[in-house]
C-alpha atoms as a PDB file:
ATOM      1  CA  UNK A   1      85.450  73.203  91.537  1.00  0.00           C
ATOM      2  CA  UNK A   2      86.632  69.687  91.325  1.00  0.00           C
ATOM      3  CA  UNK A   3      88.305  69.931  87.556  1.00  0.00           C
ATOM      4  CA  UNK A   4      88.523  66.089  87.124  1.00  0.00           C
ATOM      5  CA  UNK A   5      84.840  65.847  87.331  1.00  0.00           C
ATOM      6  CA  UNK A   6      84.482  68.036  84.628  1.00  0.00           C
ATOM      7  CA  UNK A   7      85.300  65.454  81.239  1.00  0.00           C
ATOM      8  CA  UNK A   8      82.047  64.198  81.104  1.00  0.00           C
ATOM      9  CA  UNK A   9      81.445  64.107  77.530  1.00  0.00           C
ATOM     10  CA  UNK A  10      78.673  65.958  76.476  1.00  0.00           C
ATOM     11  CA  UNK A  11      78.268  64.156  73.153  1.00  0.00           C
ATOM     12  CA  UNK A  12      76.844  61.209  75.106  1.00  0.00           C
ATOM     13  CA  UNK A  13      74.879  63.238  77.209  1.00  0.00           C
ATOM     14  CA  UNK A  14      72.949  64.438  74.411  1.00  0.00           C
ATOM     15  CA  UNK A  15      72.619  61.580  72.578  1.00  0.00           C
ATOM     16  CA  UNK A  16      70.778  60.116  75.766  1.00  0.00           C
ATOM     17  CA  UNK A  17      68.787  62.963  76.327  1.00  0.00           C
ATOM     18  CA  UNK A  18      67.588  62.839  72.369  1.00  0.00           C
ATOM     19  CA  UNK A  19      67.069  59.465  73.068  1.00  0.00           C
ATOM     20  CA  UNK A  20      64.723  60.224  76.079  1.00  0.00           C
ATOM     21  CA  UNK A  21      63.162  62.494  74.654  1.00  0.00           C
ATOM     22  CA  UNK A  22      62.499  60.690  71.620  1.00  0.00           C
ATOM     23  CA  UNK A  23      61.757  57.778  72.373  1.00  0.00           C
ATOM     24  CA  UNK A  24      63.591  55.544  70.504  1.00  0.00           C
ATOM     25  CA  UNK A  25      67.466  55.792  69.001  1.00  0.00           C
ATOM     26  CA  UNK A  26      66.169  56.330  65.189  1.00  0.00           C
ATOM     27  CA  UNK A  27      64.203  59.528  66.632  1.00  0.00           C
ATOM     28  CA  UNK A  28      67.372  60.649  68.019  1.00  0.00           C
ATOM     29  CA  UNK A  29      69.200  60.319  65.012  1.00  0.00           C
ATOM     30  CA  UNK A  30      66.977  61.716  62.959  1.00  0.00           C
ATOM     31  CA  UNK A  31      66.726  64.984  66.045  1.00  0.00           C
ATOM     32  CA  UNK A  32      70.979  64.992  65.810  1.00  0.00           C
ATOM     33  CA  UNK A  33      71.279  64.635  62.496  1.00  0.00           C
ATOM     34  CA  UNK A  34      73.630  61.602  63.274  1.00  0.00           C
ATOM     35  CA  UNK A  35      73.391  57.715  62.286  1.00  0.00           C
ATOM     36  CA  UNK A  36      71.526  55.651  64.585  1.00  0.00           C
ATOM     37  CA  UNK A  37      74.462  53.110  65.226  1.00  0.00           C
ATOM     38  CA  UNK A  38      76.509  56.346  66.363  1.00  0.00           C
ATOM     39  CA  UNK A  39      73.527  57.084  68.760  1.00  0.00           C
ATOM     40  CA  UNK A  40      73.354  53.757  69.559  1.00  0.00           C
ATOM     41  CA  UNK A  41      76.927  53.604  70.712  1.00  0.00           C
ATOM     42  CA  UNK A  42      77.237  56.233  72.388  1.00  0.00           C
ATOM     43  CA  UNK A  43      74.234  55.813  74.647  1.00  0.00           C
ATOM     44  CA  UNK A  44      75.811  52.748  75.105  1.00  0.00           C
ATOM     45  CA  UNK A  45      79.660  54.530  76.106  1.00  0.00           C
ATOM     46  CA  UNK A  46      77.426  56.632  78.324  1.00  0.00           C
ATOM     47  CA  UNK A  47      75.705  53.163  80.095  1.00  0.00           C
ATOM     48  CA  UNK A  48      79.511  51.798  80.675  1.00  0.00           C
ATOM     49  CA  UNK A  49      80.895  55.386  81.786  1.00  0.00           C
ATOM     50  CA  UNK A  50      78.329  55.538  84.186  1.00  0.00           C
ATOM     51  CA  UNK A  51      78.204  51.732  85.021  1.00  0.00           C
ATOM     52  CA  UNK A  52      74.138  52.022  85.183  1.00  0.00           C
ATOM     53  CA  UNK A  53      71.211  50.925  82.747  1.00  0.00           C
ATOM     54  CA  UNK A  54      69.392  53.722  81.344  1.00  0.00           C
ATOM     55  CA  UNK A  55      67.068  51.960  79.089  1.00  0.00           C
ATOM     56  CA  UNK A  56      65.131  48.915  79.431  1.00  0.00           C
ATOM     57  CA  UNK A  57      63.356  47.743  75.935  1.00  0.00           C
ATOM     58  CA  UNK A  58      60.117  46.749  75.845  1.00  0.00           C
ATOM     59  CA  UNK A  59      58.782  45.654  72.035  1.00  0.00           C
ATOM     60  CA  UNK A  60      60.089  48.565  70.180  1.00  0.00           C
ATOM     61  CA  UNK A  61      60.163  51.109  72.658  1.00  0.00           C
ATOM     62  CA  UNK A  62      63.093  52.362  74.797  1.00  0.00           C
ATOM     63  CA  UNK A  63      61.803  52.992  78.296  1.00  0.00           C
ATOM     64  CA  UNK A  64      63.958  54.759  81.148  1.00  0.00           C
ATOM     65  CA  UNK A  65      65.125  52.882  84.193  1.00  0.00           C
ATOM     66  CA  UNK A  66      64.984  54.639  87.406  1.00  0.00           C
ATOM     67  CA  UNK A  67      68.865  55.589  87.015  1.00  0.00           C
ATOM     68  CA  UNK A  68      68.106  56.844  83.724  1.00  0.00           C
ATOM     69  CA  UNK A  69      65.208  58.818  84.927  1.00  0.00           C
ATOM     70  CA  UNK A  70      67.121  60.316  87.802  1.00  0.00           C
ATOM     71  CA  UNK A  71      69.909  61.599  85.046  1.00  0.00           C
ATOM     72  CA  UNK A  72      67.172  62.487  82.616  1.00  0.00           C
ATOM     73  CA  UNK A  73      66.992  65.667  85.200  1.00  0.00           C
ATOM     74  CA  UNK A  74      70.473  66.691  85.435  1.00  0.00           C
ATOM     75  CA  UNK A  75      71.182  66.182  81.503  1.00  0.00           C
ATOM     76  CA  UNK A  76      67.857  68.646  80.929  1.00  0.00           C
ATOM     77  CA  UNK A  77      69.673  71.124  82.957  1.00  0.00           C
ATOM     78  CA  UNK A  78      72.601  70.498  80.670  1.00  0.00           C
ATOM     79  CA  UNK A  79      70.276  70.877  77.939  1.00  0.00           C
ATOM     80  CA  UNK A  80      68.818  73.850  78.981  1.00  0.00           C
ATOM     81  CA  UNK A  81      72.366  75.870  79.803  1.00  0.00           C
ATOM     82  CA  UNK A  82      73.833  74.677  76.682  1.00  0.00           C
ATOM     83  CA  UNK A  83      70.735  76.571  74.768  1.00  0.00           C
ATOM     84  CA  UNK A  84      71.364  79.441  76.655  1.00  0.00           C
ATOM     85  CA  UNK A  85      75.474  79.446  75.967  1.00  0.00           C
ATOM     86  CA  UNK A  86      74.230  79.262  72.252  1.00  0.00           C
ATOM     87  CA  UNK A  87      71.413  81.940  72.496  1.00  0.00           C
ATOM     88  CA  UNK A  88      74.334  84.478  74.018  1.00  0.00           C
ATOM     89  CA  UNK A  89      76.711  83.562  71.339  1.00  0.00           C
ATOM     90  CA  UNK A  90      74.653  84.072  68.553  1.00  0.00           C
ATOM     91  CA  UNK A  91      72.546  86.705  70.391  1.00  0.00           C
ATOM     92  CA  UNK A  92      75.143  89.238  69.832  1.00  0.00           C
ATOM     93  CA  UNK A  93      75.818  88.378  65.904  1.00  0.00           C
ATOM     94  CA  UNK A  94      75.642  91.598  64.188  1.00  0.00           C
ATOM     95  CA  UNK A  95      74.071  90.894  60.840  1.00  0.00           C
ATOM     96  CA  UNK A  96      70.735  90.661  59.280  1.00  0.00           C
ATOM     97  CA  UNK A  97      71.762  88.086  57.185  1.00  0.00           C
ATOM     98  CA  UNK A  98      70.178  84.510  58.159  1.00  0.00           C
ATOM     99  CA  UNK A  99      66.957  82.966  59.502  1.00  0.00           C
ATOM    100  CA  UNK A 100      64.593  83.760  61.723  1.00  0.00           C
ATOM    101  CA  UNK A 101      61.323  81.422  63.065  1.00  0.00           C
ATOM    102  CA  UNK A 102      58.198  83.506  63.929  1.00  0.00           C
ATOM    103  CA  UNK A 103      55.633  81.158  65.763  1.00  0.00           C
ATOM    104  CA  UNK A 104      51.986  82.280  65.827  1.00  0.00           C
ATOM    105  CA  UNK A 105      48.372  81.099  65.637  1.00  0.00           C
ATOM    106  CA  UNK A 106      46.700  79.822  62.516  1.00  0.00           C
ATOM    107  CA  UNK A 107      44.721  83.207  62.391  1.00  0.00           C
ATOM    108  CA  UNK A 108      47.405  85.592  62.735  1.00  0.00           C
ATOM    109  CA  UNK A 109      49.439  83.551  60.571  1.00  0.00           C
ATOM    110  CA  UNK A 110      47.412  83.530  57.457  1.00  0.00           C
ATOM    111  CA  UNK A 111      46.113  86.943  58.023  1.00  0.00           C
ATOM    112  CA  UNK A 112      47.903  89.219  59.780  1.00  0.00           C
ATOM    113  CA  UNK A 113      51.301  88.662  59.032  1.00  0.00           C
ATOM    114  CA  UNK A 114      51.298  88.797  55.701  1.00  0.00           C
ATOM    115  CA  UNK A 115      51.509  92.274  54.882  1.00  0.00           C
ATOM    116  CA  UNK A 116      54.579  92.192  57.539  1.00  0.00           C
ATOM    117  CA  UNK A 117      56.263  89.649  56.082  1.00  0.00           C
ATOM    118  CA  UNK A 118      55.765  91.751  52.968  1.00  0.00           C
ATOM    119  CA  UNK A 119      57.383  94.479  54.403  1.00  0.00           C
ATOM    120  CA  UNK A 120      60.366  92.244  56.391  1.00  0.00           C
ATOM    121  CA  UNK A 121      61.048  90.865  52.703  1.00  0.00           C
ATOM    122  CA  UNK A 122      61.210  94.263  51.003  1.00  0.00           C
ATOM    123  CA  UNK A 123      63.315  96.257  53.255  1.00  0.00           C
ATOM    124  CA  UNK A 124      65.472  93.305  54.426  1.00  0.00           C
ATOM    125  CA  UNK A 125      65.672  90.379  51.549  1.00  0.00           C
ATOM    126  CA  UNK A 126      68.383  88.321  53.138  1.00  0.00           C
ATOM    127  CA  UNK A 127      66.569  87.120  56.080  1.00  0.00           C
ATOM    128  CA  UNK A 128      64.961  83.966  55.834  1.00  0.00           C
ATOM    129  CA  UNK A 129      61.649  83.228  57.664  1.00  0.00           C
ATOM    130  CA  UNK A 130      59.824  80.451  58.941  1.00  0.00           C
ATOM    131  CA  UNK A 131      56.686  80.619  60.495  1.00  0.00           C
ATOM    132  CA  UNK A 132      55.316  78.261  62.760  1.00  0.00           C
ATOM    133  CA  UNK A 133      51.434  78.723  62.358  1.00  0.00           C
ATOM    134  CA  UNK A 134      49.891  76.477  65.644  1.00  0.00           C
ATOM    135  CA  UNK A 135      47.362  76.862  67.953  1.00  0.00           C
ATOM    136  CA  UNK A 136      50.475  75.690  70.142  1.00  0.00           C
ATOM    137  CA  UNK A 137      52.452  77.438  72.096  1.00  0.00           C
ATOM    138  CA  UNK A 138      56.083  77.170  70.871  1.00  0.00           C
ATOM    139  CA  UNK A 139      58.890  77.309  73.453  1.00  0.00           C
ATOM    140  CA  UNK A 140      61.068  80.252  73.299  1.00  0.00           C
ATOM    141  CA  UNK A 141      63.788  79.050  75.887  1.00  0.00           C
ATOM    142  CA  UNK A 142      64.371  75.975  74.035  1.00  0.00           C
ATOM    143  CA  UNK A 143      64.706  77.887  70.827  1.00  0.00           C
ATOM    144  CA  UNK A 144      61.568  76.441  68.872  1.00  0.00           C
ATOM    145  CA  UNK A 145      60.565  79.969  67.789  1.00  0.00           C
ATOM    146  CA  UNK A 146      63.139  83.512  67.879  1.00  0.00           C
ATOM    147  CA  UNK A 147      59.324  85.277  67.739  1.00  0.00           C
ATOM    148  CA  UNK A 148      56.052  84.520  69.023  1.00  0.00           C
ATOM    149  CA  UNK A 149      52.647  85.860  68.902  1.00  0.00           C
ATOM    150  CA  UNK A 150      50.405  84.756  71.415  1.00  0.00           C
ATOM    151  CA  UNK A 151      47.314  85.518  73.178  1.00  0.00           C
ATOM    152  CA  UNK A 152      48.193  85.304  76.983  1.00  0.00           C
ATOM    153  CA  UNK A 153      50.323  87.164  78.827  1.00  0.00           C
ATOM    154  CA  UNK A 154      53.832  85.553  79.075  1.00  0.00           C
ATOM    155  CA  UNK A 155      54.889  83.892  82.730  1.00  0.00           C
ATOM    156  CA  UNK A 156      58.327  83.538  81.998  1.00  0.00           C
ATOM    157  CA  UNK A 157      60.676  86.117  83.535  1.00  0.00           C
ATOM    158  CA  UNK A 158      63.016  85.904  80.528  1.00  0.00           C
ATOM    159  CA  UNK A 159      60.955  86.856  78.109  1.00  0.00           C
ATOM    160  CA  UNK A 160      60.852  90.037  76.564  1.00  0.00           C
ATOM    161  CA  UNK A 161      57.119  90.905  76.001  1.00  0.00           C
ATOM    162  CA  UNK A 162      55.256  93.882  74.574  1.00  0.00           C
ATOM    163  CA  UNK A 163      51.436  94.016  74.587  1.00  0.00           C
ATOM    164  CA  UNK A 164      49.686  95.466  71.237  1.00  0.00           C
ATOM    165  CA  UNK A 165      46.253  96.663  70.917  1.00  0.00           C
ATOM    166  CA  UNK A 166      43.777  94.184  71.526  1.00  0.00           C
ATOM    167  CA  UNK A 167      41.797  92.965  68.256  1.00  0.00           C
ATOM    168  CA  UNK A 168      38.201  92.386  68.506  1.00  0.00           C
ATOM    169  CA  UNK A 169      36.383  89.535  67.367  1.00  0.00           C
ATOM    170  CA  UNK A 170      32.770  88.510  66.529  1.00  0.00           C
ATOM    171  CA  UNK A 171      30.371  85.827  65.023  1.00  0.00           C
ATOM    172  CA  UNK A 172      29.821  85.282  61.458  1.00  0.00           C
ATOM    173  CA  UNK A 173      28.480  83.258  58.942  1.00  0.00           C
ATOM    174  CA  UNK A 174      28.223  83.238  55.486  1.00  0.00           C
ATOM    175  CA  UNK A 175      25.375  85.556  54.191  1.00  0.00           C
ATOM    176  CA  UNK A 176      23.421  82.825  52.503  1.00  0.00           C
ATOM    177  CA  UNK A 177      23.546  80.555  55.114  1.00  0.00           C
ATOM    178  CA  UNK A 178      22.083  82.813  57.336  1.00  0.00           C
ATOM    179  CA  UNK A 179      19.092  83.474  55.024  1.00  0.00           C
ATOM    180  CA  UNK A 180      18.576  79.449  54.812  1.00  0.00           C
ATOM    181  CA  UNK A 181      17.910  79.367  58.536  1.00  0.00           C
ATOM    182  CA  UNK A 182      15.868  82.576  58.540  1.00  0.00           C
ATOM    183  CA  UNK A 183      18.168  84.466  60.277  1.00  0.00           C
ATOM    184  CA  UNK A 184      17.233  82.523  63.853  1.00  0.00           C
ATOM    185  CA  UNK A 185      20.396  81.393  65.795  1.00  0.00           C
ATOM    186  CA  UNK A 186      18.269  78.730  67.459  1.00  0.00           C
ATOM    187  CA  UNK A 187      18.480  76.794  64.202  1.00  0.00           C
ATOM    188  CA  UNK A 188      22.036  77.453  63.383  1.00  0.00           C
ATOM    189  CA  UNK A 189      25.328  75.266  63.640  1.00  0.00           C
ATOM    190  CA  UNK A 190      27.934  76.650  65.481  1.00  0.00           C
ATOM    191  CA  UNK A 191      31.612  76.113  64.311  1.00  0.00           C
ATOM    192  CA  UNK A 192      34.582  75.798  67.560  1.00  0.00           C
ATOM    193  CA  UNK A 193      37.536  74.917  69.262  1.00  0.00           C
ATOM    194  CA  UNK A 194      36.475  71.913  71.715  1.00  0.00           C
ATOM    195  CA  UNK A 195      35.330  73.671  74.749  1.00  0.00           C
ATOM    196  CA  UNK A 196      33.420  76.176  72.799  1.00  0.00           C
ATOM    197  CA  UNK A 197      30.287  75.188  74.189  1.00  0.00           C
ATOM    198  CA  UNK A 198      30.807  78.020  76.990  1.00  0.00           C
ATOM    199  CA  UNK A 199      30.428  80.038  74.773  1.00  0.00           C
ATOM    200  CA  UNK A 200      27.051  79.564  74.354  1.00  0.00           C
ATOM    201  CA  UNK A 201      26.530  79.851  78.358  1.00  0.00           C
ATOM    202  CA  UNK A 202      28.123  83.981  76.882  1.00  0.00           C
ATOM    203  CA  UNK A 203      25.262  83.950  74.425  1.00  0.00           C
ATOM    204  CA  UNK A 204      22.771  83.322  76.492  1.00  0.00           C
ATOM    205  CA  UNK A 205      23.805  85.437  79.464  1.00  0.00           C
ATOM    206  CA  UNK A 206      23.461  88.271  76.554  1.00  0.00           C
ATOM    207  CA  UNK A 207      19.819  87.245  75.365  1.00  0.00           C
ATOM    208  CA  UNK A 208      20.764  85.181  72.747  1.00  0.00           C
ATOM    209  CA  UNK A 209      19.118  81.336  73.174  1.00  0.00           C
ATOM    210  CA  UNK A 210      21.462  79.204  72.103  1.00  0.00           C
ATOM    211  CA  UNK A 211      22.330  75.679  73.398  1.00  0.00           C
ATOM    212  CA  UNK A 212      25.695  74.214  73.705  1.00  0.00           C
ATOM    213  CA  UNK A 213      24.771  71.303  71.831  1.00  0.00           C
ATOM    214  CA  UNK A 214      24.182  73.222  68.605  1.00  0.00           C
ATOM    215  CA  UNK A 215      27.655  73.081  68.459  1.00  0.00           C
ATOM    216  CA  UNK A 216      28.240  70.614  65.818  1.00  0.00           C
ATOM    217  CA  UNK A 217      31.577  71.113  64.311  1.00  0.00           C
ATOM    218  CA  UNK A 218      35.097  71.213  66.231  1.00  0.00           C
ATOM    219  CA  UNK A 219      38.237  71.535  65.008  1.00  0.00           C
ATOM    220  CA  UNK A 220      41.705  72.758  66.776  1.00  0.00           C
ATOM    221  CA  UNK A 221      42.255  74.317  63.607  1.00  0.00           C
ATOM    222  CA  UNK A 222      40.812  77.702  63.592  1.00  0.00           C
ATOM    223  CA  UNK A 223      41.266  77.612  59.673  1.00  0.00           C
ATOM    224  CA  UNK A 224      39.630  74.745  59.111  1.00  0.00           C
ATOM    225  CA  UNK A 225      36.872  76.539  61.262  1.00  0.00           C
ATOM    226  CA  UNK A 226      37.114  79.944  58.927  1.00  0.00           C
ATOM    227  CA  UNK A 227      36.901  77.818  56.020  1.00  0.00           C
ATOM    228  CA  UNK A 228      33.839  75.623  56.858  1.00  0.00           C
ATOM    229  CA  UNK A 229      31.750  79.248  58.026  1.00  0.00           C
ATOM    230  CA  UNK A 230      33.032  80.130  54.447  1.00  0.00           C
ATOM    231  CA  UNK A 231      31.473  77.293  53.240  1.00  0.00           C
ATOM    232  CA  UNK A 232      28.236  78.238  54.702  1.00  0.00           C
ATOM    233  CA  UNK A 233      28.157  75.446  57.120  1.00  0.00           C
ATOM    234  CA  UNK A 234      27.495  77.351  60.478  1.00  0.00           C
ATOM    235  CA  UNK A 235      28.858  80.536  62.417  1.00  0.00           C
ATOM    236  CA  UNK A 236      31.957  80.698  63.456  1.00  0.00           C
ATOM    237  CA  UNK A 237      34.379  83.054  65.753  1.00  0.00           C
ATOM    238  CA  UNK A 238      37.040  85.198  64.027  1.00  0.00           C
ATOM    239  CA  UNK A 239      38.784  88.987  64.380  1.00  0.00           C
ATOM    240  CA  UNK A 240      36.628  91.692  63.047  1.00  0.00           C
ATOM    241  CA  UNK A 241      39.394  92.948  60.745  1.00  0.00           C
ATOM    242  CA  UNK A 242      39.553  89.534  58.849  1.00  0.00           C
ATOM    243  CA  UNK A 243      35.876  88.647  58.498  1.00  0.00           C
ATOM    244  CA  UNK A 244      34.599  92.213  57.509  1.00  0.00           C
ATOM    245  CA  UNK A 245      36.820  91.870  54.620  1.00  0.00           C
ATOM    246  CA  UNK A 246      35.155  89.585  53.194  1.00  0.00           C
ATOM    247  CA  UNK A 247      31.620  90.650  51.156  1.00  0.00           C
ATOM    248  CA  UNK A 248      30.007  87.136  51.712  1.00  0.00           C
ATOM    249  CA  UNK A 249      30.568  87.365  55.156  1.00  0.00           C
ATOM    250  CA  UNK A 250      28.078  88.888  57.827  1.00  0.00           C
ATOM    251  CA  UNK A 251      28.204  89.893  61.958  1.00  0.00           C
ATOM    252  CA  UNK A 252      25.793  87.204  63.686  1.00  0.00           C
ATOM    253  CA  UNK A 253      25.241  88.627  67.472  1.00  0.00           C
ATOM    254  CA  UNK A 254      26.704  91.830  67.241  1.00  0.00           C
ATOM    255  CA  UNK A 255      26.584  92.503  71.193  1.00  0.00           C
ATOM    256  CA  UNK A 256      28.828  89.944  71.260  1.00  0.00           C
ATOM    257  CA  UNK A 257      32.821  91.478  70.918  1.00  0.00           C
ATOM    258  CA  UNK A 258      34.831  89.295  72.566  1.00  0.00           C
ATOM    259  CA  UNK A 259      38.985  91.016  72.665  1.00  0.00           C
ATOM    260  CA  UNK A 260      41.475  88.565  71.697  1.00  0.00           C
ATOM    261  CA  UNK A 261      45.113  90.232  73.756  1.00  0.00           C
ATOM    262  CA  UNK A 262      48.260  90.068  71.337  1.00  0.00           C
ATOM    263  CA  UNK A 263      51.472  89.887  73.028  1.00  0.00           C
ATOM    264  CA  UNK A 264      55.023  89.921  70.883  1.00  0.00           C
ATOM    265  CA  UNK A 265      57.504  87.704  72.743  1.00  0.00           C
ATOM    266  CA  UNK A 266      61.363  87.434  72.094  1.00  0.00           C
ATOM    267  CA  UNK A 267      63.756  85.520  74.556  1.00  0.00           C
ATOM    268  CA  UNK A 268      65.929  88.022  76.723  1.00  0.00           C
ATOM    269  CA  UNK A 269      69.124  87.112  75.846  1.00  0.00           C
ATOM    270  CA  UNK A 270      68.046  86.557  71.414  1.00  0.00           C
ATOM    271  CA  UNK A 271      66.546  90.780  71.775  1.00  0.00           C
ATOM    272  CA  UNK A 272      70.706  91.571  71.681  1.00  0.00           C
ATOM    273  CA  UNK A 273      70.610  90.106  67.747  1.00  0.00           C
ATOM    274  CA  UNK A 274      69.970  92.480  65.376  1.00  0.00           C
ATOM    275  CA  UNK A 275      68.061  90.795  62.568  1.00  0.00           C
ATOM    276  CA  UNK A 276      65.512  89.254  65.918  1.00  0.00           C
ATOM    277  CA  UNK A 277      66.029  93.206  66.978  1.00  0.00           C
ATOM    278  CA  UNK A 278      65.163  94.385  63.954  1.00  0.00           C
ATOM    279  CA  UNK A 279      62.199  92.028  62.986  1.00  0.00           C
ATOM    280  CA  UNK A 280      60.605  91.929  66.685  1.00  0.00           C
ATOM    281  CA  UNK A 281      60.188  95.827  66.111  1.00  0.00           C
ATOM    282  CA  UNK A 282      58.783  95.561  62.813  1.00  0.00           C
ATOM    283  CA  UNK A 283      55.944  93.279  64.203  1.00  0.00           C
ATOM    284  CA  UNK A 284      55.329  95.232  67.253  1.00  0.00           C
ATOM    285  CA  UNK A 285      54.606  98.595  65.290  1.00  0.00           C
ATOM    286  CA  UNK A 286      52.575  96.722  62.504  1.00  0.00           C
ATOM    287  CA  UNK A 287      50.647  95.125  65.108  1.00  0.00           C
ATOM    288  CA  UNK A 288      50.555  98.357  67.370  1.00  0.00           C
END
């Protein structure tokens, strides 16, 4: 190990990489918490350190030069083991005392959860919880989320990942608005993510003669899409559980079941904490 290499200032490192990542030097301010003549200067220190141009401005933007690109790499990787230095060191903290970010989708956020969080708050009131509801999937290793719920089995080897029962979902609509159109799917509006018109290649393939241009509305927000069906506006997709709660709400197509998987994620090296310990179980038995 050559010890004189190692007083490279990390301070500067990270203000480039916000800066990279960013954009621009107010987005990296605003990411470090810091003043943007600070940022400024030390992305400049960094640029006479190195004796290289990292940035090249063009209007208002902040574009990399090939030497910044080529550090861009190595700083990541200093990015990336600094996380993990911080995810052992508070990975072992003891107390249950402090926050915790649960990322899931829209769905599960606004439905499932809540009678979990209801529990988390009653048995444990001094954890704090933010929940990231996106149809997004939020990046453990970088420490967006301590929690997620997702729908796809995990690739990353450093997760730790239970599956819970699958929930089963369905088409519905809204009572009345299936009585306007007679009950005949070959009239109605169908309510989707875009890309939803394979489903209707699903329908048909069960008997059902539906056409992928009857669907009409799209939206990447499957709440928006729950509320419009609730609106009477067209059928929509959702879990069983949720929609047959509702008494305005009927099963269009009910040969069509579709599972959607659930799979409770926590990052390797966060499972040590308690309060992530202690919340991660809570979710997998509600869920299981």
């Amino acid at each position: 190990m050559n010890w004189q290499m190692l007083q490279f200032d990390w301070a500067k490192a990270r203000a480039f990489f916000a800066t990279a990542e960013t954009g621009s030097l107010s987005g990296a301010a605003r990411a470090l918490n810091l003043a943007q003549p600070t940022v400024g200067r030390q992305v400049e220190a960094l640029e006479q350190e190195l004796d290289v141009v990292l940035f090249e401005r063009i209007g208002k933007k902040l574009l990399l030069t090939p030497a910044g690109l080529d550090l861009l790499e190595h700083v990541r990787t200093m990015g990336e083991a600094a996380q993990r230095i911080s995810l052992i060191a508070s990975g072992h903290s003891q107390t249950l005392d402090g926050p915790i970010r649960i990322s899931a989708g829209e769905a599960v956020s606004a439905f499932l959860l809540p009678p979990i969080l209801r529990r988390i708050r009653t048995e444990h009131p001094e954890i704090e919880i933010t929940i990231i509801a996106t149809g997004t999937q939020s990046d453990l290793q970088m420490r967006e989320a301590d929690i997620a719920i997702r729908n796809a089995q995990p690739t990353q080897n450093d997760l730790i990942a239970r599956r819970t029962p699958d929930r089963m979902a369905g088409l519905y609509a809204k009572t009345t608005y299936l009585e306007e159109i007679g009950h005949d799917l070959a009239k109605a509006d169908f309510i989707g993510f875009e890309g939803s018109q394979n489903m209707a290649a699903a329908l048909t393939e069960r008997g059902f003669a539906i056409s992928a241009d009857q669907f009409r509305i799209l939206s990447e927000a499957h709440l928006v899409q729950w509320a419009y069906v609730k609106n009477g506006m067209g059928i929509g997709l959702m879990m069983n559980e949720v929609a047959n709660a509702d008494p305005e709400i009927s099963r269009v197509a009910p040969d069509f079941e579709p599972a959607v998987p659930m799979w409770v994620l926590a990052h390797r090296e966060v499972k040590t904490s308690r309060r992530v310990r202690v919340v991660y179980d809570l979710i997998v038995e509600a869920l299981s």
